[in-house]
C-alpha atoms as a PDB file:
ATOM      1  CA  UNK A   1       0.000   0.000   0.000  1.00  0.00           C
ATOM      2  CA  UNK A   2       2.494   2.612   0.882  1.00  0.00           C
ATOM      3  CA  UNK A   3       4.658   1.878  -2.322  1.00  0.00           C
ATOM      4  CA  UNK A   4       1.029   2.098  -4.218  1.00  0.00           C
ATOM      5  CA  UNK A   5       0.766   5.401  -2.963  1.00  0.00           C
ATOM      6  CA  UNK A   6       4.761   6.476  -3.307  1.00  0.00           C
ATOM      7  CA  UNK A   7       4.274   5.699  -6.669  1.00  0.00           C
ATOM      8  CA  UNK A   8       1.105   8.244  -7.132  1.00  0.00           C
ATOM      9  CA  UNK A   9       2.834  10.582  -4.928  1.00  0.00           C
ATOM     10  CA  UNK A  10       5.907  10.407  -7.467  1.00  0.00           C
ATOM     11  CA  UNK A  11       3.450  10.899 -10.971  1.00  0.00           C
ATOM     12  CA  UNK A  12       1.914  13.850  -9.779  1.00  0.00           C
ATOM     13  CA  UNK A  13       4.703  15.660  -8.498  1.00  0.00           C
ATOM     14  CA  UNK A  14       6.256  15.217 -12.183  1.00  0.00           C
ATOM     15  CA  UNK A  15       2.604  16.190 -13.680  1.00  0.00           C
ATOM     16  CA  UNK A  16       2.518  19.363 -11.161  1.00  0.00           C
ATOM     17  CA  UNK A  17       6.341  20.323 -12.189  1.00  0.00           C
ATOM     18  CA  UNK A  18       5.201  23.239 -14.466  1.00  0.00           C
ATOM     19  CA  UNK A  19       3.399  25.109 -12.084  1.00  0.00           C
ATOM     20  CA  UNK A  20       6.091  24.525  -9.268  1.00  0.00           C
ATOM     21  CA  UNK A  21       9.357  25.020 -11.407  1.00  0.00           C
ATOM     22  CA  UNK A  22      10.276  28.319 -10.871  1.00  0.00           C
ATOM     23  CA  UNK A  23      10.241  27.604  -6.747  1.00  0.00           C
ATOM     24  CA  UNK A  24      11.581  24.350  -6.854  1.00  0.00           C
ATOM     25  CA  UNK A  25      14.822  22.494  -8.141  1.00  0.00           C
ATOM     26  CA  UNK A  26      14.545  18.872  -8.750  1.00  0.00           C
ATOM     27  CA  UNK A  27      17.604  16.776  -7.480  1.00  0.00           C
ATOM     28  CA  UNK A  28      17.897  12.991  -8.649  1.00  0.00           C
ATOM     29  CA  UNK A  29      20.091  10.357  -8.505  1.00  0.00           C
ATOM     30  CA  UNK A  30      20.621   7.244 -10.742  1.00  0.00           C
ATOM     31  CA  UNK A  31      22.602   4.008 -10.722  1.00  0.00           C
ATOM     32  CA  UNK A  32      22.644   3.336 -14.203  1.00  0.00           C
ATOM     33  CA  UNK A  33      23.951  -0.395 -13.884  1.00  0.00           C
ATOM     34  CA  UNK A  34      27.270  -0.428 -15.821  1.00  0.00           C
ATOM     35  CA  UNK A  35      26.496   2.188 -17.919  1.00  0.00           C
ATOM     36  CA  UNK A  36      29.008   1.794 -20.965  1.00  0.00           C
ATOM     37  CA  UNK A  37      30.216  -2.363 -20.119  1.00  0.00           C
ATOM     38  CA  UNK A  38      26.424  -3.663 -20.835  1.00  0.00           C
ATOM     39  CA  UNK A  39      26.076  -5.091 -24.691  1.00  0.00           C
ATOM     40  CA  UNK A  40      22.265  -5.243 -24.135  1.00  0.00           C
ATOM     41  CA  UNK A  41      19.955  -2.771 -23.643  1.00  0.00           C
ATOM     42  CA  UNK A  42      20.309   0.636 -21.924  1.00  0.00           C
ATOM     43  CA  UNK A  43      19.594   3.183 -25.505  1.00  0.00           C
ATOM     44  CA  UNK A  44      20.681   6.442 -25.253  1.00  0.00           C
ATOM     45  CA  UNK A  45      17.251   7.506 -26.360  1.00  0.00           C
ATOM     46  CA  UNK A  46      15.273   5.564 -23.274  1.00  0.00           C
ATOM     47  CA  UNK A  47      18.071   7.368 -20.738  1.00  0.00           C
ATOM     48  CA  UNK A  48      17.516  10.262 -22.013  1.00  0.00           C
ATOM     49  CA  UNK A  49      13.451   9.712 -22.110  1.00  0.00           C
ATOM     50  CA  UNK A  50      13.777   8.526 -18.749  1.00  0.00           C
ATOM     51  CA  UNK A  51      15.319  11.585 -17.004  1.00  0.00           C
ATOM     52  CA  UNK A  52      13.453  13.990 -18.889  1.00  0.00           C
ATOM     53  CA  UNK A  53      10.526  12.217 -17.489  1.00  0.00           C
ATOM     54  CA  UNK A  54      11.132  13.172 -13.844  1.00  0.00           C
ATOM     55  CA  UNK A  55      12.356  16.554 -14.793  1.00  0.00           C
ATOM     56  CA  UNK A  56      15.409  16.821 -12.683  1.00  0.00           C
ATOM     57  CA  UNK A  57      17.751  19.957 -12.310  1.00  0.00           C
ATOM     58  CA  UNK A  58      20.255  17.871 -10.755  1.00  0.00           C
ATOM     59  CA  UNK A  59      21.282  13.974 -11.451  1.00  0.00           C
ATOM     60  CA  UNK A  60      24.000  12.320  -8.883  1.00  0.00           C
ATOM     61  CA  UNK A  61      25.589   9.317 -11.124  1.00  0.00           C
ATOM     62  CA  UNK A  62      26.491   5.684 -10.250  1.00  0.00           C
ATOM     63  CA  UNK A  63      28.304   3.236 -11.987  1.00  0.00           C
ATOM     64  CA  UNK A  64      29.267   5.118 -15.171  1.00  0.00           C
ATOM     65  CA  UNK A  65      32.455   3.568 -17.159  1.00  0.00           C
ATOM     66  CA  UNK A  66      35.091   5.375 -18.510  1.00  0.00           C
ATOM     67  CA  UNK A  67      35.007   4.748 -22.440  1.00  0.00           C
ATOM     68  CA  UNK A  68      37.548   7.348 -24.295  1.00  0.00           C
ATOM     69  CA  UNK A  69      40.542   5.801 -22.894  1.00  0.00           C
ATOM     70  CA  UNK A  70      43.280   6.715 -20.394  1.00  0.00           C
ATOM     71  CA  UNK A  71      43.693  10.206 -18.678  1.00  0.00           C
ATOM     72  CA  UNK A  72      40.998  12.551 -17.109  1.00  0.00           C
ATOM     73  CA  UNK A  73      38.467  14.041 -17.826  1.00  0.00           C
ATOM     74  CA  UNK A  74      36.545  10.947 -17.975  1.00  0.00           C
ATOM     75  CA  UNK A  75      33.947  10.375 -20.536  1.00  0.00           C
ATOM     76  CA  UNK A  76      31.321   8.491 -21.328  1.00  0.00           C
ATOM     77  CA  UNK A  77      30.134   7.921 -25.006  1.00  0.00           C
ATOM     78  CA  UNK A  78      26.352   7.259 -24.060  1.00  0.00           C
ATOM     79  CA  UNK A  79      26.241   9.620 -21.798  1.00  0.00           C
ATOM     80  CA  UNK A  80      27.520  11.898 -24.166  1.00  0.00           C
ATOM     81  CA  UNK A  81      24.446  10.819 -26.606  1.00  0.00           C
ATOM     82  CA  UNK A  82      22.372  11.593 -23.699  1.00  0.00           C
ATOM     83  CA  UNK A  83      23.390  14.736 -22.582  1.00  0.00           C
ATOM     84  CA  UNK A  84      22.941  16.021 -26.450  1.00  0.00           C
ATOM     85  CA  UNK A  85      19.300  14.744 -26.665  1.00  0.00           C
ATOM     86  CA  UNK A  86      18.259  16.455 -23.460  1.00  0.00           C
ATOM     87  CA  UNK A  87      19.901  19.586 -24.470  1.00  0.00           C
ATOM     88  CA  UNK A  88      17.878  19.042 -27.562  1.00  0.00           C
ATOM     89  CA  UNK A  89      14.853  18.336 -26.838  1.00  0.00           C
ATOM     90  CA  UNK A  90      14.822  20.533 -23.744  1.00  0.00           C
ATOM     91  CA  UNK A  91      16.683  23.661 -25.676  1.00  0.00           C
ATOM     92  CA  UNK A  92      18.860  23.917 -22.162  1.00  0.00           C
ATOM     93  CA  UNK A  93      22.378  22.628 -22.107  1.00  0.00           C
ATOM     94  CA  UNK A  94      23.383  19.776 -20.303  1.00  0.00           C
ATOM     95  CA  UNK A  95      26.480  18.362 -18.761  1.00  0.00           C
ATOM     96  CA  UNK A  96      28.083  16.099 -16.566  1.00  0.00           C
ATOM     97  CA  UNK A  97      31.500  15.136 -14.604  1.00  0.00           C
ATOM     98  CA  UNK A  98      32.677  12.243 -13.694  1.00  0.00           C
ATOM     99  CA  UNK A  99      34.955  11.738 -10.629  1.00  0.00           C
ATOM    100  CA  UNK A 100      38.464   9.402 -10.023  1.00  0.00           C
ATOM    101  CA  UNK A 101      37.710   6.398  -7.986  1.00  0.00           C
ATOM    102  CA  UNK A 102      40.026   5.718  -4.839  1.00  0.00           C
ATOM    103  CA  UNK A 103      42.362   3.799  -6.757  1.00  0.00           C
ATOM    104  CA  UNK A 104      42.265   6.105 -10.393  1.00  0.00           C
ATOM    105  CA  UNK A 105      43.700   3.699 -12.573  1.00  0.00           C
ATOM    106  CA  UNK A 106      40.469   1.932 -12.114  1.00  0.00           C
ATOM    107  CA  UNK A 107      37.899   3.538 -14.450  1.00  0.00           C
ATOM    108  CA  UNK A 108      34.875   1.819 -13.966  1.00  0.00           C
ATOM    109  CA  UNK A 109      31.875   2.371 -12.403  1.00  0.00           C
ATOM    110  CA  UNK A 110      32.737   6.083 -11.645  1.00  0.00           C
ATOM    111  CA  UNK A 111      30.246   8.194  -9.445  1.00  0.00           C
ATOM    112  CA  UNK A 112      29.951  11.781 -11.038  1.00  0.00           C
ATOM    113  CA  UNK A 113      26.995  14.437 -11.260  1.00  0.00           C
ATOM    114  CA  UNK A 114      24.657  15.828 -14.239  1.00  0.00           C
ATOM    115  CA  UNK A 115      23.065  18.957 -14.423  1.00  0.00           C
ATOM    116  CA  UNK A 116      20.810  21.318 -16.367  1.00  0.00           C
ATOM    117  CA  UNK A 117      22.982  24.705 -16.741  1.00  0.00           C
ATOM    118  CA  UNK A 118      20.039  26.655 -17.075  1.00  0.00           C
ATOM    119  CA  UNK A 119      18.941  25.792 -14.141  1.00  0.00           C
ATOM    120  CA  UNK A 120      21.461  25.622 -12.153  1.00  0.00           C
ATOM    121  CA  UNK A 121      25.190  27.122 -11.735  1.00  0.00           C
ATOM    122  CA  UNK A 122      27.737  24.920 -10.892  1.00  0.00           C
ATOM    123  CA  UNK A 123      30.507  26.585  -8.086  1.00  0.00           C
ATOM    124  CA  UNK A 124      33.787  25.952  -8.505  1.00  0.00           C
ATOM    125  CA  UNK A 125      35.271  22.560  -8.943  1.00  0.00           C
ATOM    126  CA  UNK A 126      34.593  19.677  -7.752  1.00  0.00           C
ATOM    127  CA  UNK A 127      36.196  18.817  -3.796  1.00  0.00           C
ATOM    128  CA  UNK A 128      37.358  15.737  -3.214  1.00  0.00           C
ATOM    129  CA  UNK A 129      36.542  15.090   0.522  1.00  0.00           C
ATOM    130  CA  UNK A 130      40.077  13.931   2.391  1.00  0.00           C
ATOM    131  CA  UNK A 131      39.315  10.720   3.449  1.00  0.00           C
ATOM    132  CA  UNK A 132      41.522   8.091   5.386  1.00  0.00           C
ATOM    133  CA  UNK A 133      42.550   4.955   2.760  1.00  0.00           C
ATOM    134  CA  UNK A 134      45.540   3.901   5.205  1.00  0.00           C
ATOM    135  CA  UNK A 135      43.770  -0.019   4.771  1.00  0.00           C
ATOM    136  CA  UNK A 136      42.939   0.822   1.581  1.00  0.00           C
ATOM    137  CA  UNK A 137      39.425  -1.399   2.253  1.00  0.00           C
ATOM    138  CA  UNK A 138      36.986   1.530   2.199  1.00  0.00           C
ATOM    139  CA  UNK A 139      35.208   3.749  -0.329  1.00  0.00           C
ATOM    140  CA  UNK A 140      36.502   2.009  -3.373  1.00  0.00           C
ATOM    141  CA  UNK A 141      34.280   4.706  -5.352  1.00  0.00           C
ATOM    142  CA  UNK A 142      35.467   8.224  -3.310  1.00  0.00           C
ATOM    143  CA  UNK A 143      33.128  10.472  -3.169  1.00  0.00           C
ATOM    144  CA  UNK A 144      33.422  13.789  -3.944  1.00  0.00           C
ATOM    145  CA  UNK A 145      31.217  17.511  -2.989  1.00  0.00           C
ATOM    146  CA  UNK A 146      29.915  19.681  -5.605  1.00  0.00           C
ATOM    147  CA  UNK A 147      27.854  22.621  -5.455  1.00  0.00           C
ATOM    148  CA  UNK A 148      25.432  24.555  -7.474  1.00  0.00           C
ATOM    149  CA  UNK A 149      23.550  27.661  -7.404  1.00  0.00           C
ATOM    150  CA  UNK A 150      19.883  28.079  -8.234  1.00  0.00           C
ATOM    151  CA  UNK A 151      19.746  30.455 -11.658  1.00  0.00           C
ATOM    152  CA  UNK A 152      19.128  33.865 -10.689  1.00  0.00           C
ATOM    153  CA  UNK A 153      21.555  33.657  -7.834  1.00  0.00           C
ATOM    154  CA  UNK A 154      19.440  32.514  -5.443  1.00  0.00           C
ATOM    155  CA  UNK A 155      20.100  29.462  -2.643  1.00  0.00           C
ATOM    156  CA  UNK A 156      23.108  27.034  -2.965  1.00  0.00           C
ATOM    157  CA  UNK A 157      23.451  23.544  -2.261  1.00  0.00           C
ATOM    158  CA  UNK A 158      26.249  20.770  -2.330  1.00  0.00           C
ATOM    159  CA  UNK A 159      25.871  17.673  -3.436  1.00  0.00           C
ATOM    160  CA  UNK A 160      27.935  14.315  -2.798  1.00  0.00           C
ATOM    161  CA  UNK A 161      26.882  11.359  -4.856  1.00  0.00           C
ATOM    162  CA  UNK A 162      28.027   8.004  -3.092  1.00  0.00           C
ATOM    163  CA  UNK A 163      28.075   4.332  -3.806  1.00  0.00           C
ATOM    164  CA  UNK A 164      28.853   2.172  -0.983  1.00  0.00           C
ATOM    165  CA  UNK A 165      30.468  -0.755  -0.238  1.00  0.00           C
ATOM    166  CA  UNK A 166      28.123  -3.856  -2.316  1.00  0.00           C
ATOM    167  CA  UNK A 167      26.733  -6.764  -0.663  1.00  0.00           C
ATOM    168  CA  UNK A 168      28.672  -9.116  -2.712  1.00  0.00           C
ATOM    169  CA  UNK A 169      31.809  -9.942  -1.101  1.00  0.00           C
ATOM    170  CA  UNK A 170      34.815 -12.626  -0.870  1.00  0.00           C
ATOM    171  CA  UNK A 171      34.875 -15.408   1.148  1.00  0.00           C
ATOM    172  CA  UNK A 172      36.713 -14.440   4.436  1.00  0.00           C
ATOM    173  CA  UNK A 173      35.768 -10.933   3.789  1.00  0.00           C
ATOM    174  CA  UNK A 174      34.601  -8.756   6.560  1.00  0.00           C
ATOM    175  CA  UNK A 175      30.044  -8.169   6.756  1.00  0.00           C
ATOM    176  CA  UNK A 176      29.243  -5.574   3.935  1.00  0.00           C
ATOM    177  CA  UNK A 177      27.608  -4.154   6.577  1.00  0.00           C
ATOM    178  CA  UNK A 178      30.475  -3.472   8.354  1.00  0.00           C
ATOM    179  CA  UNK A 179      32.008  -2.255   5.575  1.00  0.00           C
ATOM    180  CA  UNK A 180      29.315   0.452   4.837  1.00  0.00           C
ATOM    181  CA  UNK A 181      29.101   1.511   8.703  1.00  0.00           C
ATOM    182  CA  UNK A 182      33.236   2.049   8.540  1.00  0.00           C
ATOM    183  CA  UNK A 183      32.661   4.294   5.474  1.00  0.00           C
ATOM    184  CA  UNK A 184      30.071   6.450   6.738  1.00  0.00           C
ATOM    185  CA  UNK A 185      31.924   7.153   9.760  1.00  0.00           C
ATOM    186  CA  UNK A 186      34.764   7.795   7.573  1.00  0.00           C
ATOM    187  CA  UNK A 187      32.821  10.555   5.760  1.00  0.00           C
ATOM    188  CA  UNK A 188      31.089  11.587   9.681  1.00  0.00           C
ATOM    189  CA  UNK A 189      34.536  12.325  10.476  1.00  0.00           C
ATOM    190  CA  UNK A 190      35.485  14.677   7.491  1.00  0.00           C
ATOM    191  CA  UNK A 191      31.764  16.542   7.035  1.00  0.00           C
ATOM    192  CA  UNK A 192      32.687  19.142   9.015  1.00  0.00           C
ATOM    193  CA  UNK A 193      35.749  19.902   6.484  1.00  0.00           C
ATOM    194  CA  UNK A 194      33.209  19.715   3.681  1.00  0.00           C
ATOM    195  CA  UNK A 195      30.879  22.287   5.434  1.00  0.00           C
ATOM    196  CA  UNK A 196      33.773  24.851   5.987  1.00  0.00           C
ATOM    197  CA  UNK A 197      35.327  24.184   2.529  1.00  0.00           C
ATOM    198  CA  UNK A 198      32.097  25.315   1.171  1.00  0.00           C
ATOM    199  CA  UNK A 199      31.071  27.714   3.772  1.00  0.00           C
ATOM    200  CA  UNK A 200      27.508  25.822   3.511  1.00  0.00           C
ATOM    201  CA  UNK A 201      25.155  23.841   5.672  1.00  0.00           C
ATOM    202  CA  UNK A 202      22.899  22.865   2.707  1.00  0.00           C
ATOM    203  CA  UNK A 203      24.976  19.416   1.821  1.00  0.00           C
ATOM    204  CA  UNK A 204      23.220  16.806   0.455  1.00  0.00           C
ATOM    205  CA  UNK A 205      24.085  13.094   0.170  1.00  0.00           C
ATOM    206  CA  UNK A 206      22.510  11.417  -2.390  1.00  0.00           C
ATOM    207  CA  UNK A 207      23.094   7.494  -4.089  1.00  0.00           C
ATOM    208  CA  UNK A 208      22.907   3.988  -4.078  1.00  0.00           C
ATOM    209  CA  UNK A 209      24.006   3.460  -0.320  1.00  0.00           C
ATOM    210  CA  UNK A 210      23.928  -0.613  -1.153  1.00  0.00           C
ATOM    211  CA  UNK A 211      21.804  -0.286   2.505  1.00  0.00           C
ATOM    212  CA  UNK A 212      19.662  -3.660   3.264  1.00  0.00           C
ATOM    213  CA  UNK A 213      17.828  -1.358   5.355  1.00  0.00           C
ATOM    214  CA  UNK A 214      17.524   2.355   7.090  1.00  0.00           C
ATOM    215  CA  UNK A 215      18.626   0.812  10.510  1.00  0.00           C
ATOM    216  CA  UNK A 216      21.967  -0.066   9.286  1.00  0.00           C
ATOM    217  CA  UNK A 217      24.956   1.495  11.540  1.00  0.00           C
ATOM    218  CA  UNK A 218      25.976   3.206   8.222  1.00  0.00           C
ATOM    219  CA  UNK A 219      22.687   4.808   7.876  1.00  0.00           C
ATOM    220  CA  UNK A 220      22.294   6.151  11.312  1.00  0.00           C
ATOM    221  CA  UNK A 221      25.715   7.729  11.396  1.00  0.00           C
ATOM    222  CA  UNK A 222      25.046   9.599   7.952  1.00  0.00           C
ATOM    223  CA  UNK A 223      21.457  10.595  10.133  1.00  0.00           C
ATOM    224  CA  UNK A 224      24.075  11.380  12.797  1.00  0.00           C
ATOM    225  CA  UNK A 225      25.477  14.616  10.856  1.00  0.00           C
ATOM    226  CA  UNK A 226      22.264  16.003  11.382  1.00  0.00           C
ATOM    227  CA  UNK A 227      20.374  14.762   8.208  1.00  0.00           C
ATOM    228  CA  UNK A 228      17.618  13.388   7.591  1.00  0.00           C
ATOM    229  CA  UNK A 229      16.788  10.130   5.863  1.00  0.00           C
ATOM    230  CA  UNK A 230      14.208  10.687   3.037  1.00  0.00           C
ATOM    231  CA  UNK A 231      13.821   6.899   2.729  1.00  0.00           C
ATOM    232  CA  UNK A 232      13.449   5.921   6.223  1.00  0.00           C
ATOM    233  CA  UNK A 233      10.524   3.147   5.541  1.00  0.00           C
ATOM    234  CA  UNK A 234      12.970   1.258   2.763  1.00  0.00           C
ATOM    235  CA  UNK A 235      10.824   1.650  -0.182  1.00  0.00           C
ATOM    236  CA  UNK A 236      11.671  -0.344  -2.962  1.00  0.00           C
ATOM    237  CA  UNK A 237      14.379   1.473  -5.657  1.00  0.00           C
ATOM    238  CA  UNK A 238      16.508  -2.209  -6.638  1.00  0.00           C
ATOM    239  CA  UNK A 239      14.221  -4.092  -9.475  1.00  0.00           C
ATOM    240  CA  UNK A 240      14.625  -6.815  -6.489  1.00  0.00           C
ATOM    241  CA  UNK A 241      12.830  -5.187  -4.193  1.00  0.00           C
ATOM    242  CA  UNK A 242      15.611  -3.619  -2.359  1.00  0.00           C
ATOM    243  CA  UNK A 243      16.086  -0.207  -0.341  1.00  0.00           C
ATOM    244  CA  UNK A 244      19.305   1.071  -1.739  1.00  0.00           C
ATOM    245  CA  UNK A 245      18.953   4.293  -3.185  1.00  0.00           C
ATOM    246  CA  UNK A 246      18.565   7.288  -0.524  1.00  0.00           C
ATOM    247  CA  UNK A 247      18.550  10.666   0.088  1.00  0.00           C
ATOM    248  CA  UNK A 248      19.959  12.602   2.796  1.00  0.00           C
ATOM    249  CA  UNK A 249      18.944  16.185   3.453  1.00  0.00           C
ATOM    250  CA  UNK A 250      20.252  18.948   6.085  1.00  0.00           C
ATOM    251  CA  UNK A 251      16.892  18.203   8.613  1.00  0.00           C
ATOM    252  CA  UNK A 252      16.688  21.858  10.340  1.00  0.00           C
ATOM    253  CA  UNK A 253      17.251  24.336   6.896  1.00  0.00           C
ATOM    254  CA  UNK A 254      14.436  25.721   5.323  1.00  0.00           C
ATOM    255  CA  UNK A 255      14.464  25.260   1.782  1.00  0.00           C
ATOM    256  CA  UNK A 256      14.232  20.833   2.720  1.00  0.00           C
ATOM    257  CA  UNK A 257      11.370  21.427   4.526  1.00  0.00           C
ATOM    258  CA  UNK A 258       8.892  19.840   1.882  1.00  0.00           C
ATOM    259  CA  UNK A 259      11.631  17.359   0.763  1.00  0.00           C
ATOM    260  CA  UNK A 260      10.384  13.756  -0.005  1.00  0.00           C
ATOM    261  CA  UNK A 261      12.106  11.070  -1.654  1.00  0.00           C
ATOM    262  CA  UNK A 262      10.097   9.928  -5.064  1.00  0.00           C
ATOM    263  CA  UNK A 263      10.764   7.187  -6.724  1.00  0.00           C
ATOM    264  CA  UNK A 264      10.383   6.571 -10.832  1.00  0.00           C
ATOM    265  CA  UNK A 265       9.550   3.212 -10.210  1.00  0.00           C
ATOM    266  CA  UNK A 266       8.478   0.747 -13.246  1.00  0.00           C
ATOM    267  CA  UNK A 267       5.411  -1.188 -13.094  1.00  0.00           C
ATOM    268  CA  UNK A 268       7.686  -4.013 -15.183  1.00  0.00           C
ATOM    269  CA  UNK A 269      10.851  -3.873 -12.730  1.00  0.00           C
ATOM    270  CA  UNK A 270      12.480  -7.041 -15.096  1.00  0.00           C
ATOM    271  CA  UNK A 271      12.028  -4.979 -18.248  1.00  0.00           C
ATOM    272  CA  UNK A 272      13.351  -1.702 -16.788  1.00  0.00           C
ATOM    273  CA  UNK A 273      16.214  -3.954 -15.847  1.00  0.00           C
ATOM    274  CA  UNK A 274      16.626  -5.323 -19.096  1.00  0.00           C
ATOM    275  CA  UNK A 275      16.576  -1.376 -21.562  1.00  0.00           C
ATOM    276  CA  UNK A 276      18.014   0.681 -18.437  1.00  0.00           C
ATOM    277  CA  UNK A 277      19.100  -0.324 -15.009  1.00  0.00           C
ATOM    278  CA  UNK A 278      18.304  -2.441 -11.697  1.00  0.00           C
ATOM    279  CA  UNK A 279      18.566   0.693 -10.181  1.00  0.00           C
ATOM    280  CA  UNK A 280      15.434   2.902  -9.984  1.00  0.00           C
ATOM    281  CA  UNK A 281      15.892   6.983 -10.405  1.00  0.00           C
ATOM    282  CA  UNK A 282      14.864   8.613  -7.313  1.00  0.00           C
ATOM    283  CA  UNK A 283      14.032  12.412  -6.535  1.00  0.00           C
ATOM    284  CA  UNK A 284      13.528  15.057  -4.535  1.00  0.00           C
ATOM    285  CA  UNK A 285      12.201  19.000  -5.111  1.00  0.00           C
ATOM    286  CA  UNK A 286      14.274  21.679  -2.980  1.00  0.00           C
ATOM    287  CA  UNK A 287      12.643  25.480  -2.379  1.00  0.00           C
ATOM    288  CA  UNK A 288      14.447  27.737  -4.142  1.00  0.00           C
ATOM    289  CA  UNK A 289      14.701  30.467  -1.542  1.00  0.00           C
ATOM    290  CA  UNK A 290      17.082  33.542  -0.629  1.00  0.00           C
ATOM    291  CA  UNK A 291      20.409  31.950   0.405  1.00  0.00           C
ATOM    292  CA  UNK A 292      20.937  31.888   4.385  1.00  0.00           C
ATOM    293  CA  UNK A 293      24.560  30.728   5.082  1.00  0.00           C
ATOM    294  CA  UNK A 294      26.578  32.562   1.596  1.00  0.00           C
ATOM    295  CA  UNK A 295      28.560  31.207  -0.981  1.00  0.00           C
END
């Protein structure tokens, strides 16, 4: 029942975007399973169908592979396709970035970020938060901070687009759980960096958290930080019926106080498998207000 009524929740909130744009920015993210290894499926035309379709500003990236060969920046040749349809079709430029992975000689299944330049400004460059890889065991895809401005100058926000540690592992290899719960307090221990670094309290974290569920120690110390879990009941976003995908917004600013997670979920999970991902795009609409804290 409450997935039933996520799920209507989710259509009109895309069928009300017209009237709402100008106050709100839409921020998504998307595993897109393997996104240039897969030989089967995943058109650059459906992508780019399927994020017009829930009208996001911004789109945090999982699991995109490098395809143009050695050296940064890292590209993506169907993303590429993509990005030139939606500019198309919407007549607003797109782009996207892709970020190094812990280890960078490893160039697949990069995290990065997309975004709608007409809609939003990105700041700066990129930050890669300092974490600790002295065991070299954790955060395998680093995460990095980006932020954006609303067009017209108004609020800010940051965004960090994670994927966490899997729940396939070795034999003789330590819980994935455990795994998860010593990355997040990893990143607990360096958010304060990212706040000053950006001289913002409006820091998102958005992705596939790989989560079994929102009770996980790696969940409540992300909570910890003083965010709140927009998929706290572990609705569905894996074509499996798992909870991965979250987002994570600053609980006690303004501009999240409507915040819900939505969820563009299929009513054929094995076919959107099969043309796209396992994954399942979620979203989230955040006021565009005056900024409180400065760039």
């Amino acid at each position: 029942m409450f997935l039933r009524l996520l799920k209507i929740l989710a259509i009109t909130c895309l069928i009300a975007q017209p009237c709402i744009a100008k106050d709100y920015i839409k921020v998504g993210s998307w595993n897109i399973e393997n996104l240039g290894e897969r030989k089967y499926g995943q058109s650059h035309f459906a992508l780019a169908e399927h994020i017009q379709m829930a009208s996001v500003d911004i789109l945090a990236l999982q699991e995109i592979h490098d395809t143009d060969g050695p050296g940064a920046p890292f590209r993506n040749s169907k993303l590429d396709q993509v990005m030139e349809l939606l500019s198309e079709r919407t007549g607003q430029t797109w782009q996207y970035e892709l970020y190094p992975k812990r280890e960078p000689e490893k160039t697949y299944q990069l995290c990065g970020v997309a975004w709608n330049s007409e809609r939003v400004k990105k700041i700066g460059k990129a930050f890669r938060i300092p974490l600790d890889h002295k065991d070299g065991s954790l955060w395998s895809r680093h995460p990095y901070a980006v932020k954006f401005q609303a067009a017209g100058g108004k609020n800010d926000l940051v965004i960090i687009s994670i994927h966490m540690k899997s729940n396939v592992t070795k034999d003789g290899a330590p819980d994935p759980a455990i795994r998860r719960a010593n990355e997040a307090k990893a990143l607990a221990k360096v958010f304060d960096t990212v706040k000053k670094g950006f001289n913002d309290e409006d820091i998102m974290i958005v992705g596939d958290t790989n989560c079994l569920a929102a009770d996980e120690d790696a969940m409540k110390s992300l909570v910890d930080l003083g965010l709140k879990d927009l998929n706290a009941k572990d609705a569905t976003t894996y074509v499996t019926g798992a909870p991965f995908d979250h987002i994570l917004v600053p609980k006690d600013q303004p501009e999240f106080k409507y915040s819900k997670q939505y969820i563009l979920a299929p009513t054929d999970p094995r076919a959107h498998r099969g043309s796209m991902s396992d994954h399942m795009l979620i979203l989230t609409p955040v006021q565009i207000i005056d900024d409180d804290d400065g760039l």
